[in-house]
C-alpha atoms as a PDB file:
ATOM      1  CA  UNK A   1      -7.084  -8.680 -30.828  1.00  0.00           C
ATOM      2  CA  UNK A   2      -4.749  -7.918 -33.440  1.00  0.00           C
ATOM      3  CA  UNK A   3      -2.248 -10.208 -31.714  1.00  0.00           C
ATOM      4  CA  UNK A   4      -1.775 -13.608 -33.043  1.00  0.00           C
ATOM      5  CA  UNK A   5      -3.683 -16.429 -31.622  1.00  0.00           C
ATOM      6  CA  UNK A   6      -5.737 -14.234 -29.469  1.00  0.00           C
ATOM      7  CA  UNK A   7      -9.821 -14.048 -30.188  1.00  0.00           C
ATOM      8  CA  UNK A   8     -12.691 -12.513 -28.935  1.00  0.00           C
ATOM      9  CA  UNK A   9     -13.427 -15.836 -26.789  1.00  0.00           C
ATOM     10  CA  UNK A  10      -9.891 -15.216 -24.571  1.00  0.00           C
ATOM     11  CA  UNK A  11     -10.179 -11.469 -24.785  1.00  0.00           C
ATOM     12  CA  UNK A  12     -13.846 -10.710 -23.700  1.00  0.00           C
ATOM     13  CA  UNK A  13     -15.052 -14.380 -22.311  1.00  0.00           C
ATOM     14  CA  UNK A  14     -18.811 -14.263 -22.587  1.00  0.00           C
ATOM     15  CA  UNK A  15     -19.250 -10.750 -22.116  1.00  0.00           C
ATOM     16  CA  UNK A  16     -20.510 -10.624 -25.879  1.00  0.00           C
ATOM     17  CA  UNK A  17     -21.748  -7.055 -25.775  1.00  0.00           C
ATOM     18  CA  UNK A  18     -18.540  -5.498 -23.525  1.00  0.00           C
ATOM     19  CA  UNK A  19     -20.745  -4.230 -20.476  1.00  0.00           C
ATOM     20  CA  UNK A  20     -18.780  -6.164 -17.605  1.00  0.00           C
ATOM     21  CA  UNK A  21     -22.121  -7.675 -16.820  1.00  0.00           C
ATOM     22  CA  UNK A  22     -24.104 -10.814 -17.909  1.00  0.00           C
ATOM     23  CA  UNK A  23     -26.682 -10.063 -20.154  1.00  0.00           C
ATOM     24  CA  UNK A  24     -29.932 -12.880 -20.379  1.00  0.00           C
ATOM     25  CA  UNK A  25     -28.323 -13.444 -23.727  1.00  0.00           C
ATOM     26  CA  UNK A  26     -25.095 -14.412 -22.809  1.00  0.00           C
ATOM     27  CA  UNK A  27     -24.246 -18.236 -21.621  1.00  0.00           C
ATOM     28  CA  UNK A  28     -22.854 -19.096 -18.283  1.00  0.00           C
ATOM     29  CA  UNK A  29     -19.772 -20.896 -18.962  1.00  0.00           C
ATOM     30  CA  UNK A  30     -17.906 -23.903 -16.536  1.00  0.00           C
ATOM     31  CA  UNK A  31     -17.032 -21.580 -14.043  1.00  0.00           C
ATOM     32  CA  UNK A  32     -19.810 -18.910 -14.529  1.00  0.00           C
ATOM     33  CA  UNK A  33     -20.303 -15.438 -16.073  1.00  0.00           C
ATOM     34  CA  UNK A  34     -16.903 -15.406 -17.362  1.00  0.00           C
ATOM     35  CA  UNK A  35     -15.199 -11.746 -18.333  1.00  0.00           C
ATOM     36  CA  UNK A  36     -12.197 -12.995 -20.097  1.00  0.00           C
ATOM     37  CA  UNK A  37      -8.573 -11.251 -19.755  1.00  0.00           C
ATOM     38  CA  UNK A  38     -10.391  -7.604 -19.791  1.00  0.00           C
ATOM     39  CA  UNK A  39     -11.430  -8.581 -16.187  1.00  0.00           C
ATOM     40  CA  UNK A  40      -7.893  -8.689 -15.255  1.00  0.00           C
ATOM     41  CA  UNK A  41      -5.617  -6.597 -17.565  1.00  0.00           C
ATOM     42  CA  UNK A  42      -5.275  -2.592 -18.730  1.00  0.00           C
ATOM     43  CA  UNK A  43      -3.343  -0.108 -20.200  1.00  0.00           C
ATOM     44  CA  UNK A  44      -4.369   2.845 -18.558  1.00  0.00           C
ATOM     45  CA  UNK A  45      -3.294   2.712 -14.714  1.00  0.00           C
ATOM     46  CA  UNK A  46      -1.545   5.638 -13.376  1.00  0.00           C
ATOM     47  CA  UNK A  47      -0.536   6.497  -9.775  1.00  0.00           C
ATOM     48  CA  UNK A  48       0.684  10.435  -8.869  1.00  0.00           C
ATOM     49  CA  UNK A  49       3.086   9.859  -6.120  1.00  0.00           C
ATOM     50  CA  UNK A  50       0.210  12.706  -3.468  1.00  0.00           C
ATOM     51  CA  UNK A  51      -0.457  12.409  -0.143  1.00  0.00           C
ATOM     52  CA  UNK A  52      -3.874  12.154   0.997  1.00  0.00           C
ATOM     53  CA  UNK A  53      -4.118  15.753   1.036  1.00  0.00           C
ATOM     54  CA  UNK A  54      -2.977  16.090  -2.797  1.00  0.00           C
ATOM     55  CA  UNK A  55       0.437  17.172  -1.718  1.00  0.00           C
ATOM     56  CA  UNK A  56       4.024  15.714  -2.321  1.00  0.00           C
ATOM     57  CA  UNK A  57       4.381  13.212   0.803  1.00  0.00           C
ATOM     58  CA  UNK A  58       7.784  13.225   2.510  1.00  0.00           C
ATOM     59  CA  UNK A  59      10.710  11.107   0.776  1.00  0.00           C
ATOM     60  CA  UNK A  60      11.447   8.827   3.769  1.00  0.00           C
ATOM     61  CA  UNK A  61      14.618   7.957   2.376  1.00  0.00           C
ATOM     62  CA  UNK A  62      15.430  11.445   1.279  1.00  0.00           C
ATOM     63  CA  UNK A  63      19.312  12.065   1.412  1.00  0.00           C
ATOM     64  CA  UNK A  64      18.981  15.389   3.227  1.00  0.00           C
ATOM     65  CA  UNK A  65      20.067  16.717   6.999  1.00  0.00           C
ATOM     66  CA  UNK A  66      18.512  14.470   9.647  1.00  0.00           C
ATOM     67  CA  UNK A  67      17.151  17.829  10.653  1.00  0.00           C
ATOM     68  CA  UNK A  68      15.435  18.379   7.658  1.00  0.00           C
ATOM     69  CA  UNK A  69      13.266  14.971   7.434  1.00  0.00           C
ATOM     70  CA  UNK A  70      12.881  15.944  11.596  1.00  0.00           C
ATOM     71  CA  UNK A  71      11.014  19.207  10.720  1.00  0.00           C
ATOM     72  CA  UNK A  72       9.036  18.121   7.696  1.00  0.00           C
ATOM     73  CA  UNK A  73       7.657  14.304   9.165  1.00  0.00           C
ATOM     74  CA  UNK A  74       7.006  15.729  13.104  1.00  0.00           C
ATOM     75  CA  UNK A  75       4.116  17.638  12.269  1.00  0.00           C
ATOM     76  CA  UNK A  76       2.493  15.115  10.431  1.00  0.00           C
ATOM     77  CA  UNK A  77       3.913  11.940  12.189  1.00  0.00           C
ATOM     78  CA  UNK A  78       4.721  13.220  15.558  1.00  0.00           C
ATOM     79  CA  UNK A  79       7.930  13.248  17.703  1.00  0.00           C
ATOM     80  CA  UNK A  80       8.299   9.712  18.642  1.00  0.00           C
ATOM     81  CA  UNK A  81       7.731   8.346  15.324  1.00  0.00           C
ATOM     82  CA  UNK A  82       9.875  10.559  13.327  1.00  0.00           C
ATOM     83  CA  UNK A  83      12.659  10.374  16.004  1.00  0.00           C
ATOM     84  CA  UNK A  84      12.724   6.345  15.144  1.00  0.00           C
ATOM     85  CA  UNK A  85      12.829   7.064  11.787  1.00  0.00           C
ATOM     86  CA  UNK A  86      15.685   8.959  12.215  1.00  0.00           C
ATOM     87  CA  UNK A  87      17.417   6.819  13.882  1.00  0.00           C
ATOM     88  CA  UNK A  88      16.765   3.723  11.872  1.00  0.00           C
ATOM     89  CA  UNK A  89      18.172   5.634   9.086  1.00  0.00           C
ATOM     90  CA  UNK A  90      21.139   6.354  11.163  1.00  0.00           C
ATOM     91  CA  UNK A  91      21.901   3.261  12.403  1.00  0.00           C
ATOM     92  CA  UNK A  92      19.977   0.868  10.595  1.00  0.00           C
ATOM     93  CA  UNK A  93      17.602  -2.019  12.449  1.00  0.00           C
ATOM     94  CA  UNK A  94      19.373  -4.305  15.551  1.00  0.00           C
ATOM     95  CA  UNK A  95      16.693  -7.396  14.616  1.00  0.00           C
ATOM     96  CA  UNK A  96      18.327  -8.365  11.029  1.00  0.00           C
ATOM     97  CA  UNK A  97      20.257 -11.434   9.843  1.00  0.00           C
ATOM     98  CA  UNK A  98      18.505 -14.057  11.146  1.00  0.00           C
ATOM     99  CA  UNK A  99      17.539 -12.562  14.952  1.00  0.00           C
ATOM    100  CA  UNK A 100      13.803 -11.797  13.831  1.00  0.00           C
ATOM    101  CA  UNK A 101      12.687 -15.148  15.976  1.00  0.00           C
ATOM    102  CA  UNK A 102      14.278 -13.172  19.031  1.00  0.00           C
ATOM    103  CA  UNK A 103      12.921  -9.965  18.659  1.00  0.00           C
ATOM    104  CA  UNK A 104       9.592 -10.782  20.716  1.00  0.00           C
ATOM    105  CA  UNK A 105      11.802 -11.927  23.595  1.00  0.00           C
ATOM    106  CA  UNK A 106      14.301  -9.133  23.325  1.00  0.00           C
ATOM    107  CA  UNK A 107      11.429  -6.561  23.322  1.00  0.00           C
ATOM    108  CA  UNK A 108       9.407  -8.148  25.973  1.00  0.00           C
ATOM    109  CA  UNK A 109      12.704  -8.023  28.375  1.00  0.00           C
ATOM    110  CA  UNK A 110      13.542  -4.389  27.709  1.00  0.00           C
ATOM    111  CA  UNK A 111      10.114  -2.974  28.091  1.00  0.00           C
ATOM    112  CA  UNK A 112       9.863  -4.929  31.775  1.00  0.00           C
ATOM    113  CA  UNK A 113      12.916  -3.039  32.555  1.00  0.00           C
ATOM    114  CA  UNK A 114      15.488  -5.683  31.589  1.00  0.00           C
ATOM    115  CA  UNK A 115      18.391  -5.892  29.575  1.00  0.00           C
ATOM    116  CA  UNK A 116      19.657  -7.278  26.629  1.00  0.00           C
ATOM    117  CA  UNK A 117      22.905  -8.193  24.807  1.00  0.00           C
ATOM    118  CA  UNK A 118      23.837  -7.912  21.731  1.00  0.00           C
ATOM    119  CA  UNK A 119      25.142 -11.164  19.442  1.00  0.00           C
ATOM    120  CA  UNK A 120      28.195  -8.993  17.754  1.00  0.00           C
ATOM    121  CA  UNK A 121      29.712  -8.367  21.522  1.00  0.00           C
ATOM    122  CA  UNK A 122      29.557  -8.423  25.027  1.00  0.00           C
ATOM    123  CA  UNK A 123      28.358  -5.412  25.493  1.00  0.00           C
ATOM    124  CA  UNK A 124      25.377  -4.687  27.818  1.00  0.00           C
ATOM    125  CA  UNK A 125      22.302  -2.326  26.683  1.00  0.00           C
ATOM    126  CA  UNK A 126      19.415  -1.033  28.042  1.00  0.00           C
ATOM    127  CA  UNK A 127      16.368   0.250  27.655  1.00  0.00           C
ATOM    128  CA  UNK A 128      15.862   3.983  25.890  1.00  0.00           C
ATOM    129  CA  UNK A 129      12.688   5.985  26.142  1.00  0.00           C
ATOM    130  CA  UNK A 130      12.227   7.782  22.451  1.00  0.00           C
ATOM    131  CA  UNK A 131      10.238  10.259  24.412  1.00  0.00           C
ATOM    132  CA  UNK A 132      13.126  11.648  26.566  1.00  0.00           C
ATOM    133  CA  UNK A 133      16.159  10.497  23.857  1.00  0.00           C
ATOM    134  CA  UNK A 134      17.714  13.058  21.387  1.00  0.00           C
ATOM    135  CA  UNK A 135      19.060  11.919  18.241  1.00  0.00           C
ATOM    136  CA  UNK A 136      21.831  13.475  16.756  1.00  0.00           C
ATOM    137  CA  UNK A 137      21.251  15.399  13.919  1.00  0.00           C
ATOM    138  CA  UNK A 138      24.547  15.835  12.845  1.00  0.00           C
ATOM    139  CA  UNK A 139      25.120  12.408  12.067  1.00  0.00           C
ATOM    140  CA  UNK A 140      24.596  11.302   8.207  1.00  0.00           C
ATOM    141  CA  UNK A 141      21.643   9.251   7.267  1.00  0.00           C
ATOM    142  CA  UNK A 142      23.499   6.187   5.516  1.00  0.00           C
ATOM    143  CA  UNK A 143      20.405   3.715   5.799  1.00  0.00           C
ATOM    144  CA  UNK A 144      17.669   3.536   3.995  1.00  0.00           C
ATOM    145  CA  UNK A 145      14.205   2.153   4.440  1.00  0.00           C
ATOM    146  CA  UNK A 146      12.899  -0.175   2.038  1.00  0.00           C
ATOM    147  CA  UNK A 147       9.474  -0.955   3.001  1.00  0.00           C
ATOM    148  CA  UNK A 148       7.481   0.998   5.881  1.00  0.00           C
ATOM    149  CA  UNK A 149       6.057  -1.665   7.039  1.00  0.00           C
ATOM    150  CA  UNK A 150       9.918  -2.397   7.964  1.00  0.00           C
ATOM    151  CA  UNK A 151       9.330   0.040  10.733  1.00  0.00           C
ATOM    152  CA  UNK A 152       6.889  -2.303  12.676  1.00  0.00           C
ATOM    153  CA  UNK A 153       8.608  -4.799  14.265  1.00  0.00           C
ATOM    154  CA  UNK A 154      12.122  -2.761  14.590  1.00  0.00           C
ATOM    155  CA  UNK A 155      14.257  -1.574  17.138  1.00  0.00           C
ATOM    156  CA  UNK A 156      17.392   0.514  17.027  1.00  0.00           C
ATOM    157  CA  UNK A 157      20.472   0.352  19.200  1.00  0.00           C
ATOM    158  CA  UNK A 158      22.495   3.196  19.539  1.00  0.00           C
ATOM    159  CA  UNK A 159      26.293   3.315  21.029  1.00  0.00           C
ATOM    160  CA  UNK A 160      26.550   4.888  24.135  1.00  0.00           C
ATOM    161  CA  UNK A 161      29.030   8.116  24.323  1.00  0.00           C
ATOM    162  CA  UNK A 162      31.004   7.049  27.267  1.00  0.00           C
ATOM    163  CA  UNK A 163      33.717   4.481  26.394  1.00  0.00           C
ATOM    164  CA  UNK A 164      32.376   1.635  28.236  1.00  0.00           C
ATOM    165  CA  UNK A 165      29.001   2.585  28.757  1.00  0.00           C
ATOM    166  CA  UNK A 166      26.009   0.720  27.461  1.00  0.00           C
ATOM    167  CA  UNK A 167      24.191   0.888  24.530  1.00  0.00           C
ATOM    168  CA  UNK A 168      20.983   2.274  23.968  1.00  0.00           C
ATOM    169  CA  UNK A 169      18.070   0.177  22.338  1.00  0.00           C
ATOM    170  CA  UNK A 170      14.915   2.146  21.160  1.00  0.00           C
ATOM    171  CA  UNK A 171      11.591   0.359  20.022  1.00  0.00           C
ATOM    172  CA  UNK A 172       9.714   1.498  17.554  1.00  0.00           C
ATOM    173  CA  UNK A 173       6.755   3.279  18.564  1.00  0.00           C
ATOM    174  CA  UNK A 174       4.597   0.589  15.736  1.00  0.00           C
ATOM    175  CA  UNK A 175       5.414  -2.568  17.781  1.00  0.00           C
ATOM    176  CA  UNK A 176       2.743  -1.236  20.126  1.00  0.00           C
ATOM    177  CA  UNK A 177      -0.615  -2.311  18.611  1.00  0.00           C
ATOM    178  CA  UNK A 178      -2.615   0.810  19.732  1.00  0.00           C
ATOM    179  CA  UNK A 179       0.368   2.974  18.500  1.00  0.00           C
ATOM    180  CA  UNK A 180       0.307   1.064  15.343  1.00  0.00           C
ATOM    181  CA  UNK A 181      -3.632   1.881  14.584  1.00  0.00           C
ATOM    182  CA  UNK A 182      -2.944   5.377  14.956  1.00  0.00           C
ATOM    183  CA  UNK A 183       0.505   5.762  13.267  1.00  0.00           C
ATOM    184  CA  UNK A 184       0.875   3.602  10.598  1.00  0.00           C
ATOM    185  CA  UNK A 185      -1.970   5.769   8.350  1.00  0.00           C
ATOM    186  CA  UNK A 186      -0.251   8.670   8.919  1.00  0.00           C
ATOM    187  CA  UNK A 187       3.282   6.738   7.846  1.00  0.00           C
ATOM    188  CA  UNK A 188       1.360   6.018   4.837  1.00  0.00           C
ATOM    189  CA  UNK A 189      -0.487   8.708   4.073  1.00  0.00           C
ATOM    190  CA  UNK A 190       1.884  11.722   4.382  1.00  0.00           C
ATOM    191  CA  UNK A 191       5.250   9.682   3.286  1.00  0.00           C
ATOM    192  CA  UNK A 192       6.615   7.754   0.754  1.00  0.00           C
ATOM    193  CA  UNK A 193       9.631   5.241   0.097  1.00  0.00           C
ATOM    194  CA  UNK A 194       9.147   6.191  -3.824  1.00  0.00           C
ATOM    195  CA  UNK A 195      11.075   9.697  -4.630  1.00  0.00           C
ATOM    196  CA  UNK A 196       9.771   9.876  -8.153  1.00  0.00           C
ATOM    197  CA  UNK A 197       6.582  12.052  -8.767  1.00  0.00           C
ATOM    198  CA  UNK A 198       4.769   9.173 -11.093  1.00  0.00           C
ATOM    199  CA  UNK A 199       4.841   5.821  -9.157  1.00  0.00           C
ATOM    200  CA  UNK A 200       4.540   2.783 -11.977  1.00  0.00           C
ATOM    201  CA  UNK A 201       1.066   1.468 -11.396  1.00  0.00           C
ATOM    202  CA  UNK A 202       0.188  -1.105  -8.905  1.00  0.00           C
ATOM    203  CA  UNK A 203      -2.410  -3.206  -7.778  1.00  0.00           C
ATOM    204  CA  UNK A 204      -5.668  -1.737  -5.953  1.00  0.00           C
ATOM    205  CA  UNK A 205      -5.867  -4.379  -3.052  1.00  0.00           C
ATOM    206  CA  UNK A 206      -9.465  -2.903  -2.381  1.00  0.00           C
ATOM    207  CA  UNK A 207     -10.946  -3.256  -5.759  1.00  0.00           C
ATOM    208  CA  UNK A 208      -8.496  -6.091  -7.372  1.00  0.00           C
ATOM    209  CA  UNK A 209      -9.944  -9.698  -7.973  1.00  0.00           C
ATOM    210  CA  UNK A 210      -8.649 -12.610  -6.522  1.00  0.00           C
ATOM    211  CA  UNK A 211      -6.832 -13.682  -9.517  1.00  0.00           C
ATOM    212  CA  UNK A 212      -4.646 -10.369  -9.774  1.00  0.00           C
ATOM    213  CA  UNK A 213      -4.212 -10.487  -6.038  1.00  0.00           C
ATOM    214  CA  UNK A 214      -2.409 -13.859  -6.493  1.00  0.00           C
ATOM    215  CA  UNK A 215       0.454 -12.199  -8.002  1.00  0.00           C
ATOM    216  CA  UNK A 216       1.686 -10.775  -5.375  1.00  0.00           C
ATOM    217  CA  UNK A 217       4.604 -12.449  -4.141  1.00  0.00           C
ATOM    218  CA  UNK A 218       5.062 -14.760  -1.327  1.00  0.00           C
ATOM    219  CA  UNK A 219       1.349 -14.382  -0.962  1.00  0.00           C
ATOM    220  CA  UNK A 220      -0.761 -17.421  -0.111  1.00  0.00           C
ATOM    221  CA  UNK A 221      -4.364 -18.482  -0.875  1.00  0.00           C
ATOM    222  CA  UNK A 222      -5.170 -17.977   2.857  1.00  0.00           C
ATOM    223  CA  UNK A 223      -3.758 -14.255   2.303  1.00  0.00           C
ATOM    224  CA  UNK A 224      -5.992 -13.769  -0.691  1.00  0.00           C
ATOM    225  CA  UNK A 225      -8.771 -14.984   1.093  1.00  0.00           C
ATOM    226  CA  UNK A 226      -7.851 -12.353   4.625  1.00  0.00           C
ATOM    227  CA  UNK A 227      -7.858  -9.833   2.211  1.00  0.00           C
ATOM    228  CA  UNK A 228     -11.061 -10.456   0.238  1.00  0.00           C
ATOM    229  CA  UNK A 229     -12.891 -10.944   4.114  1.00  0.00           C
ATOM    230  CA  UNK A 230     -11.724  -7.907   5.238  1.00  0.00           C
ATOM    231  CA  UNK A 231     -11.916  -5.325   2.949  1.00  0.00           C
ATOM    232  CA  UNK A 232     -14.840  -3.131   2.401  1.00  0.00           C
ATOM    233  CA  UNK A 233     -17.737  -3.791  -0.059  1.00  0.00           C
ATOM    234  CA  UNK A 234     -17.483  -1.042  -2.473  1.00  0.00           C
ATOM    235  CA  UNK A 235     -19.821  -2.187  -4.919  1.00  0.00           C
ATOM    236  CA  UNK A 236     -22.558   0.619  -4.459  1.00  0.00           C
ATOM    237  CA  UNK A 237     -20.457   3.536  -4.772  1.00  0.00           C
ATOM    238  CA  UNK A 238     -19.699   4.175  -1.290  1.00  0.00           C
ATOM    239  CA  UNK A 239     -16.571   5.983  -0.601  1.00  0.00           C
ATOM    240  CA  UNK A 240     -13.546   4.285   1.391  1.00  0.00           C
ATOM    241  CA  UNK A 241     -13.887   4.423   4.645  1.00  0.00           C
ATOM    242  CA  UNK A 242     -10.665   6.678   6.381  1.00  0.00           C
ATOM    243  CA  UNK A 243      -8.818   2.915   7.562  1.00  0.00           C
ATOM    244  CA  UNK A 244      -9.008   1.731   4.397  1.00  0.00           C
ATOM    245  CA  UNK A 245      -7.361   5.033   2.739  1.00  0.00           C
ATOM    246  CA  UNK A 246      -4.209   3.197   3.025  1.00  0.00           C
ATOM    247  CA  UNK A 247      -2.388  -0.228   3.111  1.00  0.00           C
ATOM    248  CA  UNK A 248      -1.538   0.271   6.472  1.00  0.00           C
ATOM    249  CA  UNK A 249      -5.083  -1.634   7.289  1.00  0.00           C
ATOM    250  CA  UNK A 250      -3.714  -4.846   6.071  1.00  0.00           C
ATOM    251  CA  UNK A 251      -1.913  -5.168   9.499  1.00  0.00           C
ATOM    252  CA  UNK A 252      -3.814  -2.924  11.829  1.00  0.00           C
ATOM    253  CA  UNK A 253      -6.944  -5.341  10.662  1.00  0.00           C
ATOM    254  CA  UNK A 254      -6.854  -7.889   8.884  1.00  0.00           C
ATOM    255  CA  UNK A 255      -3.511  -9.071  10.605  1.00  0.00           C
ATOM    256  CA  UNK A 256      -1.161 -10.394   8.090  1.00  0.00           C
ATOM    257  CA  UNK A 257       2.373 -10.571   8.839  1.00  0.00           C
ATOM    258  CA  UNK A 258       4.145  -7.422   8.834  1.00  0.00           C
ATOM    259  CA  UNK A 259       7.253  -8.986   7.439  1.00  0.00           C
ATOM    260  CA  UNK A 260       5.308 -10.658   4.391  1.00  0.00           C
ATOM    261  CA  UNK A 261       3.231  -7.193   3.461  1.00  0.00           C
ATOM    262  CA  UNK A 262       6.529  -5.511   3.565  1.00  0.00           C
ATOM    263  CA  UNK A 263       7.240  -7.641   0.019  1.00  0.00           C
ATOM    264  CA  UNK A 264       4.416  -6.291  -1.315  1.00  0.00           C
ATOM    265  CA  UNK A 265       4.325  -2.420  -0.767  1.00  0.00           C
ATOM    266  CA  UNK A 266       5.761  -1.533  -4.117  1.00  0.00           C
ATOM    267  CA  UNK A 267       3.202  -3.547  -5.647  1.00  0.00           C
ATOM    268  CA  UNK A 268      -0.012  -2.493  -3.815  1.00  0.00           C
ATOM    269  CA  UNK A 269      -1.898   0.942  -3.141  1.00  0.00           C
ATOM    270  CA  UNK A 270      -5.485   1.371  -2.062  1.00  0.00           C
ATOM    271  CA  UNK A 271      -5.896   4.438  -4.482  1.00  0.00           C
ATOM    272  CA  UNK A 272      -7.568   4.555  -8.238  1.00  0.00           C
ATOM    273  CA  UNK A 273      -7.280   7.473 -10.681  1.00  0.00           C
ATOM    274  CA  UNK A 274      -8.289   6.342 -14.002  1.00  0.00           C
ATOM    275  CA  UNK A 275     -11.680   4.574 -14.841  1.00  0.00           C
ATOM    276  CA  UNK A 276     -13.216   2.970 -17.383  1.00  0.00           C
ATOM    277  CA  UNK A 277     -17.233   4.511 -17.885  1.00  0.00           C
ATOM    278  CA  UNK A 278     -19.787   3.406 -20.036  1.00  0.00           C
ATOM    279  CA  UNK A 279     -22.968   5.960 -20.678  1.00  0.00           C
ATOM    280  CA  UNK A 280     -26.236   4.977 -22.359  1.00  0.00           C
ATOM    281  CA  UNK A 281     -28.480   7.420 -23.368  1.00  0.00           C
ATOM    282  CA  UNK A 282     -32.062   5.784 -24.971  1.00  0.00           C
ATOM    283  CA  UNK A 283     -35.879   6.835 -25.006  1.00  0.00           C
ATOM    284  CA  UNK A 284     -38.263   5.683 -22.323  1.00  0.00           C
ATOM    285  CA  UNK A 285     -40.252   3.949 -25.718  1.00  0.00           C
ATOM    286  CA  UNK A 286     -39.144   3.194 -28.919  1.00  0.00           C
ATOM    287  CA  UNK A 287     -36.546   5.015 -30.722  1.00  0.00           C
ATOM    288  CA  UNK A 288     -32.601   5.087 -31.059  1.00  0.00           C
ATOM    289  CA  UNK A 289     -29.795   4.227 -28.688  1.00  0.00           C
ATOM    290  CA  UNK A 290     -26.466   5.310 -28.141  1.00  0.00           C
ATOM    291  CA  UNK A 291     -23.838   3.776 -25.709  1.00  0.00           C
ATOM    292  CA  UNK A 292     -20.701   5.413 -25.414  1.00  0.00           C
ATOM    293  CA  UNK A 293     -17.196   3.977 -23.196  1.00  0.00           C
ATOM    294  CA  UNK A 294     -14.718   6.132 -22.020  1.00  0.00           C
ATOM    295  CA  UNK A 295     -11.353   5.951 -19.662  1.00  0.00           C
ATOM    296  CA  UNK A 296     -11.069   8.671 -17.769  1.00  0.00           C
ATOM    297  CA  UNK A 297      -7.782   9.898 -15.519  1.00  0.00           C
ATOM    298  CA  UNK A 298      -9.344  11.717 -13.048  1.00  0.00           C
ATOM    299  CA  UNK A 299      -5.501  13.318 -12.166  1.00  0.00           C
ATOM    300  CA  UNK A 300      -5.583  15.159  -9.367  1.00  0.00           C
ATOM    301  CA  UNK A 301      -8.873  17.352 -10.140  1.00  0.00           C
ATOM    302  CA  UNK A 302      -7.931  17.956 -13.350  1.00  0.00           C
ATOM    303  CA  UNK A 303      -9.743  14.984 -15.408  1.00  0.00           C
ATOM    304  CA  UNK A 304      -8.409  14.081 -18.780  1.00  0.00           C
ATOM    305  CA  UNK A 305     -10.156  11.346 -21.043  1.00  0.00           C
ATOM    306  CA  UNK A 306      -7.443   8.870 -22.072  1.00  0.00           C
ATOM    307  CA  UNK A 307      -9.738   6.698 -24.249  1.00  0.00           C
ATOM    308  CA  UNK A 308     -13.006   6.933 -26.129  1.00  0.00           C
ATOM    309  CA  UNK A 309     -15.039   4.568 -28.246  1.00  0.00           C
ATOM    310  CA  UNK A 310     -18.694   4.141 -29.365  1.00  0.00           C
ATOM    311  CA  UNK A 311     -20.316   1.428 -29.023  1.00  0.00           C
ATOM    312  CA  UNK A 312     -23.318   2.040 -30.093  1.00  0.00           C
ATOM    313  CA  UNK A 313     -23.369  -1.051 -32.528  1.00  0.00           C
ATOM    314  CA  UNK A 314     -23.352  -3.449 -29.280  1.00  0.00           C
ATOM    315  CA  UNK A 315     -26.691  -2.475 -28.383  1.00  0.00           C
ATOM    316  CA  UNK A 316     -28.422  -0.756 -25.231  1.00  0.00           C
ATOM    317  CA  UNK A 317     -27.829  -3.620 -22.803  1.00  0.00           C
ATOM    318  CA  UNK A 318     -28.121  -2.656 -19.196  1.00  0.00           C
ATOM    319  CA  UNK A 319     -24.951  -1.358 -17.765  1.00  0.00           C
ATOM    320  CA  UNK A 320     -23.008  -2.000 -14.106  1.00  0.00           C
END
């Protein structure tokens, strides 16, 4: 408010009393109970860079010993999984400048026994089986991974050791849809492509309204709208239920397009810790009031208040 040209009107809408609810003396406006920017901006978001578990997750892109991210993802992620990883960050993806619209076919070949060939040579490959193939984990890890929903629609190929052998293409264990439901949590909840300890503060897809959700790039109106359908009501306090926990839903469930959500990871997370409280204490008759707001970072089980103002002066009003 103390910034020129901006008034109460723009700041608070009609939420005259600052309760985030409409009050019987507060008008309706064009569009209805109307919040103003506080519906939409703060100050106060913070994001620890924890695993679901309150841990450090694994760096993904960690510039380490192959056999180092091996040992720390596997237990969490499992062999297969972590054995792509490692060997996407060896070699990098096959499906890249422009050969995304033949990555169905290529797939669809390989896994009905076929073979494939490459567009940089002649060069026959086949089929590998992630279960039975072992990386090399003396080679460096030059690639990194810039979004993990990268890892969905990916395969790797690697060269074969015999001079004119063929090379090796390995799918990523995420094309598979059932795979995908079961790994891509985990991916999310126990690593991270962030390597800093305080991730700048994104946008809670599960709690965020439609208008924040729209900056999100490349997203549509018809993504807003998948998103709104499809995530859970959390209006009455109930906790997040365990598919939710993580982005990886937006996929697994409400089907957007791996490629597209991959723009959006470093803007998105389905985890709050700070919120803004109001308390109202008051007699059953007549007598005073008291109403109280405070912002609260709840940072990792050790809460700290960030923010506290009476408001007292507002009145009781009812509060949300």
């Amino acid at each position: 408010l103390l910034v020129r040209g901006i008034n109460f009107g723009l700041l608070f809408g009609n939420d005259l009393n600052r309760n985030g609810v409409q009050d019987p003396n507060e008008p309706t406006g064009e569009t209805g109970f109307d919040r103003g920017w506080s519906a939409y901006l703060t100050i106060y978001s913070r994001e620890q860079n924890l695993d679901l578990e309150g841990l450090v997750p694994t760096f993904i892109n960690i510039d380490a010993e192959p056999g180092v991210l091996y040992e720390t993802l596997a237990p969490k992620l499992g062999d297969d999984l972590t054995k792509f990883i490692i060997l996407y960050r060896q070699y990098g993806p096959s499906n890249t400048s422009g050969k995304q619209q033949s990555l169905a076919a290529t797939i669809a070949a390989l896994l009905s026994g076929g073979t494939s060939t490459k567009s940089t040579s002649n060069q026959n490959t086949v089929a590998g089986d992630l279960a039975s193939f072992e990386p090399d984990l003396t080679k460096k890890l030059s690639k990194k991974v810039a979004s993990s929903f990268d890892l969905i629609n990916a395969y790797v190929t690697v060269p074969s050791k015999e001079p004119k052998g063929p090379s090796i293409i390995l799918i990523s264990p995420l094309y598979d849809a059932g795979m995908r439901r079961e790994l891509l949590p985990m991916l999310f909840a126990y690593s991270s492509i962030f390597a800093e300890t305080e991730i700048p503060a994104r946008i809670n897809i599960l709690t965020a309204p439609r208008e924040v959700l729209m900056t999100l790039p490349e997203l549509t109106a018809a993504d807003v709208e998948t998103i709104l359908a499809f995530r859970p009501n959390l209006a009455n306090g109930e906790s997040v239920p365990e598919i939710y926990q993580t982005p990886a839903w937006l996929v697994t469930d409400a089907g957007l397009n791996p490629q597209t959500v991959s723009k959006w990871e470093k803007y998105i997370t389905t985890r709050s810790q700070v919120y803004r409280v109001q308390s109202v204490g008051f007699f059953d008759g007549k007598g005073p009031t008291a109403r109280v707001e405070a912002v609260i970072d709840v940072n990792a089980g050790r809460p700290r208040i960030l923010a506290y103002r009476d408001l007292t002066e507002l009145g009781r009003s009812k509060v949300k």
